[in-house]
Protein backbone atom coordinates (compact mmCIF):
# COMPACT_ATOMS: atom_id res chain seq x y z
CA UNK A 1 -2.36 -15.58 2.00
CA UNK A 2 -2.29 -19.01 3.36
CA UNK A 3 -5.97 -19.69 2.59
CA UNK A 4 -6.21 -21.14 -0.92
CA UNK A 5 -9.78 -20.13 -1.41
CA UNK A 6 -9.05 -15.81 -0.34
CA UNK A 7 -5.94 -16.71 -2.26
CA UNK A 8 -7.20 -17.15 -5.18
CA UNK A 9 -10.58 -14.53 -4.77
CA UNK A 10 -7.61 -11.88 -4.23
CA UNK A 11 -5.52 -12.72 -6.94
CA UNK A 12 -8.75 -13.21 -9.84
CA UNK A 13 -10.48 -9.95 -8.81
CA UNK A 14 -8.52 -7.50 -6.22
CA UNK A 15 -4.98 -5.53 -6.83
CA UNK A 16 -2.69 -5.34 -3.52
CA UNK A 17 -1.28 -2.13 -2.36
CA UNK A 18 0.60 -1.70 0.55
CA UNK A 19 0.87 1.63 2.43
CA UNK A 20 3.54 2.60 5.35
CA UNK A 21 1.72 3.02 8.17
CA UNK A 22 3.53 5.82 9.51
CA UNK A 23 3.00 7.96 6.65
CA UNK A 24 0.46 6.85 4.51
CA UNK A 25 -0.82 8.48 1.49
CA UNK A 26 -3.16 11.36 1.77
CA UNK A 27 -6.10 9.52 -0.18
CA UNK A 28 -5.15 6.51 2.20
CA UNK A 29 -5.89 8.60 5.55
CA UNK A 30 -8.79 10.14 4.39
CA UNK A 31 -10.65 6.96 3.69
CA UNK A 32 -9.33 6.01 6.95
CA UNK A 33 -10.92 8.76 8.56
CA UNK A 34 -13.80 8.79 6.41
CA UNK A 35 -14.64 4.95 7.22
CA UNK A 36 -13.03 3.02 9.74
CA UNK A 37 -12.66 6.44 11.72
CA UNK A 38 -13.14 4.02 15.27
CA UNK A 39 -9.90 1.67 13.91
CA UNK A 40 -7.35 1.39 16.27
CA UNK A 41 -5.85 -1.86 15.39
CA UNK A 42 -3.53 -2.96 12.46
CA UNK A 43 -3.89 -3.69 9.79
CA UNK A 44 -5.97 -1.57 8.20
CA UNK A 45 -7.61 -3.17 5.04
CA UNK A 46 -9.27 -0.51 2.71
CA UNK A 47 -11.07 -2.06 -0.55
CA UNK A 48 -11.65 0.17 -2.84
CA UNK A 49 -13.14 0.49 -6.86
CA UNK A 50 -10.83 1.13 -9.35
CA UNK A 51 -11.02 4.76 -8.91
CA UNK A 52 -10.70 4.76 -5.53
CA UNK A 53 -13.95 4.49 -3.95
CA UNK A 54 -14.63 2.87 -0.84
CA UNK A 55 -16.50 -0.26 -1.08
CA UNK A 56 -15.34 -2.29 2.47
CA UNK A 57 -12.74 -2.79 5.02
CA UNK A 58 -11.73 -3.33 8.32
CA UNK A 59 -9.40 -2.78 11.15
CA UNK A 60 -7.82 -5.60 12.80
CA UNK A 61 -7.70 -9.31 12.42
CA UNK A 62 -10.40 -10.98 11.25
CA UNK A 63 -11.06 -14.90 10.43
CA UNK A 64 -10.70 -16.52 7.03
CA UNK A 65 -14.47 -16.68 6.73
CA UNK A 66 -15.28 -13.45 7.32
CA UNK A 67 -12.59 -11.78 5.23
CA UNK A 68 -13.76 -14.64 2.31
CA UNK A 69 -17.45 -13.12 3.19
CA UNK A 70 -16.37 -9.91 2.61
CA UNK A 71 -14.66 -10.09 -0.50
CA UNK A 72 -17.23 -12.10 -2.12
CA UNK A 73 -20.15 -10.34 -0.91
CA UNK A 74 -18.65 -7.15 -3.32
CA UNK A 75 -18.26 -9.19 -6.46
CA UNK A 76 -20.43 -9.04 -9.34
């Protein structure tokens, strides 16, 4: 993450997992198909609570304020 600031919100609060595309997991498609159901552009970015429910995400690119927005509008 080349942004310092989404750097560093990722790394204090969020856990990465990365998921092949062409054969993701089956909790993995049904969020996708639960929430970003109109995505059609990669990547797909799923945040999710530690037990796996869907709190935000997106298709696509989107700019560093907006994805900074996003993650920081879910914190505590």
């Amino acid at each position: 993450m080349p942004q310092p600031e989404i750097a560093e919100i990722l790394k204090e609060h969020f856990v990465g997992l990365a998921s092949d595309c062409d054969a993701p997991e089956p909790e993995v498609v049904d969020l996708i198909s639960t929430h970003l159901a109109d995505g059609m552009m990669l990547p797909f970015v799923l945040i999710t609570d530690a037990d796996g429910a869907f709190l935000t995400g997106w298709h696509g690119s989107v700019s560093p304020e907006t994805m900074k927005d996003t993650l920081s509008g879910i914190l505590p």
